[in-house]
N, C-alpha and C. Protein backbone atom coordinates (compact mmCIF):
# COMPACT_ATOMS: atom_id res chain seq x y z
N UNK A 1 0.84 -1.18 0.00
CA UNK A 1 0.00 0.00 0.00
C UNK A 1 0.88 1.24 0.00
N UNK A 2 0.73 2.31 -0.74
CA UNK A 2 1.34 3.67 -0.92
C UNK A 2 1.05 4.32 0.11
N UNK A 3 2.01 4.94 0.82
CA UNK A 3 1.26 5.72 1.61
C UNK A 3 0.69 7.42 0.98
N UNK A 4 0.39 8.14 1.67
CA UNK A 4 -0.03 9.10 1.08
C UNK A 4 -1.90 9.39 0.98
N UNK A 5 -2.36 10.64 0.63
CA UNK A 5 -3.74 10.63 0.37
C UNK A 5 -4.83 9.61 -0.50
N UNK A 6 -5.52 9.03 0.18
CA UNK A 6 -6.21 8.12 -1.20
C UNK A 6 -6.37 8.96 -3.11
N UNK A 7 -6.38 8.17 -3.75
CA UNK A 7 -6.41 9.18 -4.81
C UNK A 7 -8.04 9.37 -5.49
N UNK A 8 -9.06 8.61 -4.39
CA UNK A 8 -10.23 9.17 -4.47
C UNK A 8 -10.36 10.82 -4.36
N UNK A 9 -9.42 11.44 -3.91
CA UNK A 9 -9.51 12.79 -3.44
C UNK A 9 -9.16 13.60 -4.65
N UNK A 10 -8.80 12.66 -5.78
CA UNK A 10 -8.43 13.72 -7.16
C UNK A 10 -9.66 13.60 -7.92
N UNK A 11 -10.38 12.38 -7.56
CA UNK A 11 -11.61 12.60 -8.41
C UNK A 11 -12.41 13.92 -8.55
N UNK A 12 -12.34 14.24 -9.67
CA UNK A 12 -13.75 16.08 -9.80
C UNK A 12 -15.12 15.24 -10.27
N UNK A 13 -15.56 16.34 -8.67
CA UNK A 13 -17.34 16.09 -8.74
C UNK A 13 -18.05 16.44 -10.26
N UNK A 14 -17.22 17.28 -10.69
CA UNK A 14 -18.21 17.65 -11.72
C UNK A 14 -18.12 17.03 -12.79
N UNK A 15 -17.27 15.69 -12.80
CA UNK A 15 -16.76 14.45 -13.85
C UNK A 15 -17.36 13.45 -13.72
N UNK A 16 -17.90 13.06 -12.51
CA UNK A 16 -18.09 12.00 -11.70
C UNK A 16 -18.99 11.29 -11.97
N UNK A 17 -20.43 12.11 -12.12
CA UNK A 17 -21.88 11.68 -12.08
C UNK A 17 -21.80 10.49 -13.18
N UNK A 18 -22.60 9.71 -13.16
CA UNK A 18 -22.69 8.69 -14.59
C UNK A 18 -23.02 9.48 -15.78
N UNK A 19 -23.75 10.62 -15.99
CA UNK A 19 -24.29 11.09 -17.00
C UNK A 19 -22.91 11.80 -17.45
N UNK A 20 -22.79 12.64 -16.42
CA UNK A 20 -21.59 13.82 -16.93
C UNK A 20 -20.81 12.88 -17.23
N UNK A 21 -19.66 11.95 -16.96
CA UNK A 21 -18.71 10.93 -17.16
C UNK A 21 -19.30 10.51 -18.53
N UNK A 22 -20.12 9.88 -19.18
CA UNK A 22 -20.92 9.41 -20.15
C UNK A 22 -20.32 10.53 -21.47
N UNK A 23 -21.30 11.88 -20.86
CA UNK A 23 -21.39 12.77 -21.97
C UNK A 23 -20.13 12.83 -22.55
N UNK A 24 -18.89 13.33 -21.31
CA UNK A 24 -17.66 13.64 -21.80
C UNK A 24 -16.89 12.61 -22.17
N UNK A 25 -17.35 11.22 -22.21
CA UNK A 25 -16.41 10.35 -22.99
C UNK A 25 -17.13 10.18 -24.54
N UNK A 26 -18.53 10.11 -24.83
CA UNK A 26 -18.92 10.55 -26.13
C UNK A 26 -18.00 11.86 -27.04
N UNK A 27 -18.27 12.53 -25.99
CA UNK A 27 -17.89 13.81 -26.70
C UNK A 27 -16.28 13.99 -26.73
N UNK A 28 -15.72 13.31 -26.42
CA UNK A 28 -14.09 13.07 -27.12
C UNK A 28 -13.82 12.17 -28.08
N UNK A 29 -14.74 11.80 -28.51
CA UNK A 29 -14.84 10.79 -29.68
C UNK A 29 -15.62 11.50 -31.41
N UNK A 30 -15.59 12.89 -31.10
CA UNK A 30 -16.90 13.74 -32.26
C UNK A 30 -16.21 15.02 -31.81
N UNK A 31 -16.14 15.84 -33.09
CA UNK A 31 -15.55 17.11 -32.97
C UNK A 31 -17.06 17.93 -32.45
N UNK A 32 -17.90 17.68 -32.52
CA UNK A 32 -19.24 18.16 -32.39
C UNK A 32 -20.77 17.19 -32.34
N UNK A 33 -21.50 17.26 -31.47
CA UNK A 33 -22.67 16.32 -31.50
C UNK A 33 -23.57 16.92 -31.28
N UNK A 34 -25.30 16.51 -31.99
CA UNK A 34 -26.48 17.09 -31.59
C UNK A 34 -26.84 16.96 -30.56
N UNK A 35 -27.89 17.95 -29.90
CA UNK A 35 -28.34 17.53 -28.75
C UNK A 35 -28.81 15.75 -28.51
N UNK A 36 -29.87 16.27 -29.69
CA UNK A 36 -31.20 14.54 -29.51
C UNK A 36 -30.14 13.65 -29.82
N UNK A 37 -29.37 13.33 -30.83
CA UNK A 37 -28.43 12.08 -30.98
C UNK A 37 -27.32 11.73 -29.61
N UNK A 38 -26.90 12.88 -28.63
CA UNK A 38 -26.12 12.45 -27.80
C UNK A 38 -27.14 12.02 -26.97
N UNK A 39 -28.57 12.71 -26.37
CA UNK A 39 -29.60 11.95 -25.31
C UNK A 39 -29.83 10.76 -25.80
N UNK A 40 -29.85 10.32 -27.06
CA UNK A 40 -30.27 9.23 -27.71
C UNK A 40 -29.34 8.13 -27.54
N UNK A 41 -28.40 8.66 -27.35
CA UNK A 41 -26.79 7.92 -27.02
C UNK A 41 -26.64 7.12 -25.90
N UNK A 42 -27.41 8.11 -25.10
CA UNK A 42 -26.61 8.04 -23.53
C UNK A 42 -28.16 7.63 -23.04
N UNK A 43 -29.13 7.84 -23.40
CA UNK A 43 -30.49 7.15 -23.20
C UNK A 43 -31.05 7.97 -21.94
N UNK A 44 -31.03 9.21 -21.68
CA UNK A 44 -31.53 9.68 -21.13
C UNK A 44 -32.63 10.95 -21.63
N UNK A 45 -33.07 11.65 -20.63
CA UNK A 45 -34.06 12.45 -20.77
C UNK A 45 -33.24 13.97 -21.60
N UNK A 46 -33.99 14.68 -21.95
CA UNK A 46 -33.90 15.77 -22.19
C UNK A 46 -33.47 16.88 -21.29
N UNK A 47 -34.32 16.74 -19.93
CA UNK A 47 -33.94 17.49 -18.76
C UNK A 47 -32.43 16.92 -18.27
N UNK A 48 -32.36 15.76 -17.97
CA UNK A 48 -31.66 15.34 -17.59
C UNK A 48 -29.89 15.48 -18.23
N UNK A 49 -30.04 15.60 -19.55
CA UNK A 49 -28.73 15.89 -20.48
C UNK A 49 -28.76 17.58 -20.32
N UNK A 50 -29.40 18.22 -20.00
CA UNK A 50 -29.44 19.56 -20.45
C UNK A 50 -28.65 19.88 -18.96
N UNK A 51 -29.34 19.55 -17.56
CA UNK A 51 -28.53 19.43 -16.54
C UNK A 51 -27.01 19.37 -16.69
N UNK A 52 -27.12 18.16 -16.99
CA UNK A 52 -25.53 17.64 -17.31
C UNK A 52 -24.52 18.57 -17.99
N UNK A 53 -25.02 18.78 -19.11
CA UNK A 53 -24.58 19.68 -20.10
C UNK A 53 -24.24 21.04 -19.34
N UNK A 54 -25.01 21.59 -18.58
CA UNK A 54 -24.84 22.79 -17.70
C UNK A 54 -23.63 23.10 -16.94
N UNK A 55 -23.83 21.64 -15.74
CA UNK A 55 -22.39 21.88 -15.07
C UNK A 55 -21.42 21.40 -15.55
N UNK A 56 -21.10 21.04 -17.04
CA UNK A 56 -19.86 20.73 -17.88
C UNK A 56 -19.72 21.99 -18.45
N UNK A 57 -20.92 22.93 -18.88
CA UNK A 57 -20.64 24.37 -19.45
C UNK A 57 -19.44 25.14 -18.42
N UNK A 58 -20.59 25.11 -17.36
CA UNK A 58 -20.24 26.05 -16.29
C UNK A 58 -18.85 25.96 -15.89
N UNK A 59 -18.09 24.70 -16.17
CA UNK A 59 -16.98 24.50 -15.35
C UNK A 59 -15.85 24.53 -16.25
N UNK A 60 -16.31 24.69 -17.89
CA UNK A 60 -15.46 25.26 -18.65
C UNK A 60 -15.06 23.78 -19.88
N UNK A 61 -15.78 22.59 -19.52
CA UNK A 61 -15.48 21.47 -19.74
C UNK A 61 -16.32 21.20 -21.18
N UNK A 62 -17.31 21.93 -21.71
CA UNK A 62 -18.11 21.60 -22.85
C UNK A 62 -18.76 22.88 -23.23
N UNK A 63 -18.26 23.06 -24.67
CA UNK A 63 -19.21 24.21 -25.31
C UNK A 63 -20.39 23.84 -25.96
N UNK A 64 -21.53 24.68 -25.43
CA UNK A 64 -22.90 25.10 -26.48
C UNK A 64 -23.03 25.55 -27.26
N UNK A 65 -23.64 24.94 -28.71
CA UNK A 65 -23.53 25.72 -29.50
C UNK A 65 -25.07 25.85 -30.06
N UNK A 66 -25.83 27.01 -29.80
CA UNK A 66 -27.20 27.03 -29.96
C UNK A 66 -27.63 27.64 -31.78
N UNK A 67 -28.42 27.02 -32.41
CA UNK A 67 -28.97 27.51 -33.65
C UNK A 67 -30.01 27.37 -33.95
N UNK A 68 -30.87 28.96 -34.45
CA UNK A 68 -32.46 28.55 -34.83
C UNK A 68 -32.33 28.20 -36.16
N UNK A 69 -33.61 27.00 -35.78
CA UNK A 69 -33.72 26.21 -37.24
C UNK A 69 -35.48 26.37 -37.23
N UNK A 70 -35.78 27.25 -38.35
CA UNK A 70 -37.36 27.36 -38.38
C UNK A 70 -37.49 28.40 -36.89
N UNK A 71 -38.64 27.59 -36.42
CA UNK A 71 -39.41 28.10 -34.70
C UNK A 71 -38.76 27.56 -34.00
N UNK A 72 -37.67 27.09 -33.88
CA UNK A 72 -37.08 26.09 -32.74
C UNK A 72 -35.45 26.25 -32.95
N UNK A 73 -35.10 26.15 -31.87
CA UNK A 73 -33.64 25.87 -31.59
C UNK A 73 -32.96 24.59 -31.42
N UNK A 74 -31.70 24.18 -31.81
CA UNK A 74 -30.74 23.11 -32.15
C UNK A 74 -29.80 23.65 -31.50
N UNK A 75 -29.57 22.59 -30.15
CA UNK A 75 -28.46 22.47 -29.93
C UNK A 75 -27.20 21.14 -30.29
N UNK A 76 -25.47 22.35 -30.17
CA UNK A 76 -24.59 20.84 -30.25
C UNK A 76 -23.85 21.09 -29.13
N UNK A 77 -23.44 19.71 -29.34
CA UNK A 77 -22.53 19.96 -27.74
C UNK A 77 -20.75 19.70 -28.27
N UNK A 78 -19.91 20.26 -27.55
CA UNK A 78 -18.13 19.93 -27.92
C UNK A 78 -17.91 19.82 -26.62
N UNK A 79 -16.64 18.93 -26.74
CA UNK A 79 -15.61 19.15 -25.61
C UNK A 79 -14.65 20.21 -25.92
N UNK A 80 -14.24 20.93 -24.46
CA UNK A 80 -13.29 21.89 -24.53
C UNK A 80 -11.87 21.00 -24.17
N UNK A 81 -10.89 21.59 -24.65
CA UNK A 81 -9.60 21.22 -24.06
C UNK A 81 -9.28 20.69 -22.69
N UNK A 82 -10.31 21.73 -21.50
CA UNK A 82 -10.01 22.11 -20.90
C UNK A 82 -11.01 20.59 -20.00
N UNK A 83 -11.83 20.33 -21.00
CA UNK A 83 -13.02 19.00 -20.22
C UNK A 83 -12.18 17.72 -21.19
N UNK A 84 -11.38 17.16 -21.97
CA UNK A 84 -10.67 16.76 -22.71
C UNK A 84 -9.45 16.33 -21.20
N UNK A 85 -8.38 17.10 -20.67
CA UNK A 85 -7.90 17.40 -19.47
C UNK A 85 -8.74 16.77 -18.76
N UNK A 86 -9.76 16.81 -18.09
CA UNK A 86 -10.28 16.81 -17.05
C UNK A 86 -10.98 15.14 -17.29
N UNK A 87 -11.39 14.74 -18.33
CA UNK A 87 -11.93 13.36 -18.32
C UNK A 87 -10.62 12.38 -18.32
N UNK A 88 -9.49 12.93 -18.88
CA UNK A 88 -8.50 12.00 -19.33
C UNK A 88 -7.53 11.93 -17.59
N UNK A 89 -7.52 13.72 -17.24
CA UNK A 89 -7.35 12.91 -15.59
C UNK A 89 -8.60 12.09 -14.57
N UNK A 90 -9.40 11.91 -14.56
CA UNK A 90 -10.32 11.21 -14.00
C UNK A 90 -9.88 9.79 -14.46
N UNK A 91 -10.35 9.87 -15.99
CA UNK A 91 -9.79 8.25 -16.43
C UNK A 91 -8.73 7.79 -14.89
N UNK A 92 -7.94 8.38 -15.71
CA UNK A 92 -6.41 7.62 -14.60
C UNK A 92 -6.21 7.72 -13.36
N UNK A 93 -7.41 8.34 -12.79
CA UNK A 93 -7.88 8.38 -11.30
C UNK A 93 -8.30 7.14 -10.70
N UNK A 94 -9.26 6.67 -12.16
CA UNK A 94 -9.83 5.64 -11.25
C UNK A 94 -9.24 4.50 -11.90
N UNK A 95 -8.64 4.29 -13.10
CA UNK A 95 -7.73 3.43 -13.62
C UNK A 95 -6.74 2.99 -11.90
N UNK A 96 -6.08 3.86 -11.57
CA UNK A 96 -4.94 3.94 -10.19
C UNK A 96 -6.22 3.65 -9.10
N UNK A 97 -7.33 3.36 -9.09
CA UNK A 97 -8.12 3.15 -8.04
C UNK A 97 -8.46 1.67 -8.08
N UNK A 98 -8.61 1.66 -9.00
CA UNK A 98 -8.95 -0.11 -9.75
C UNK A 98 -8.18 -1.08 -9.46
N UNK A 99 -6.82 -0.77 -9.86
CA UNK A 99 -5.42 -1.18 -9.87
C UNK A 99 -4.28 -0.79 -9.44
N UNK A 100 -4.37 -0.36 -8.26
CA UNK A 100 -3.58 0.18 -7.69
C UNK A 100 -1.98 -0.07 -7.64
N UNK A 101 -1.82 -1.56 -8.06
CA UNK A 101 -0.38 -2.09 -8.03
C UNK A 101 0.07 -2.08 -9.87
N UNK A 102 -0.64 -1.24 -10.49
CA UNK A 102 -0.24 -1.23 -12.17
C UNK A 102 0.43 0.02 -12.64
N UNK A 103 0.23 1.22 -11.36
CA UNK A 103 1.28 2.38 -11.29
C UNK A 103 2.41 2.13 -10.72
């Protein structure tokens, strides 16, 4: 056993959730995705991705990109660099949590 802080403590809350974790591993795989095809993806609600989508905005981790089409708006969703970073350290958070004797 290492001594030192568990490395549960590097995990970010705002990576964590199943949805958010979900979205941002889709979305490093697509330079850009629709709203309905990523809910469709990830099999959740509308409310529920739009949530998600929020505190990945907010935290700098996924851009919105809103467009009227007709009476209605289209959204897409991207990863930022900066949520790109942030899923790829999580990955290896819990990769080193899993397997602790493979670091």
């Amino acid at each position: 056993m290492t001594p030192g802080p568990h490395p549960r403590h590097e995990l970010d809350d705002r990576v964590h959730s199943p949805v958010r974790f979900s979205l941002l591993a889709l979305l490093r795989t697509v330079d850009e995705a629709e709203f309905s095809a990523v809910r469709d993806a990830l099999e959740v609600s509308d409310s529920t991705l739009s949530q998600a989508a929020t505190v990945l905005r907010d935290a700098g981790f996924v851009r919105v990109r809103r467009l009227r089409v007709g009476r209605s708006t289209r959204s897409w969703l991207a990863i930022t660099d900066d949520g790109r970073d942030a899923f790829e350290h999580h990955l290896t958070v819990l990769r080193t949590i899993a397997d602790p004797h493979s670091t």
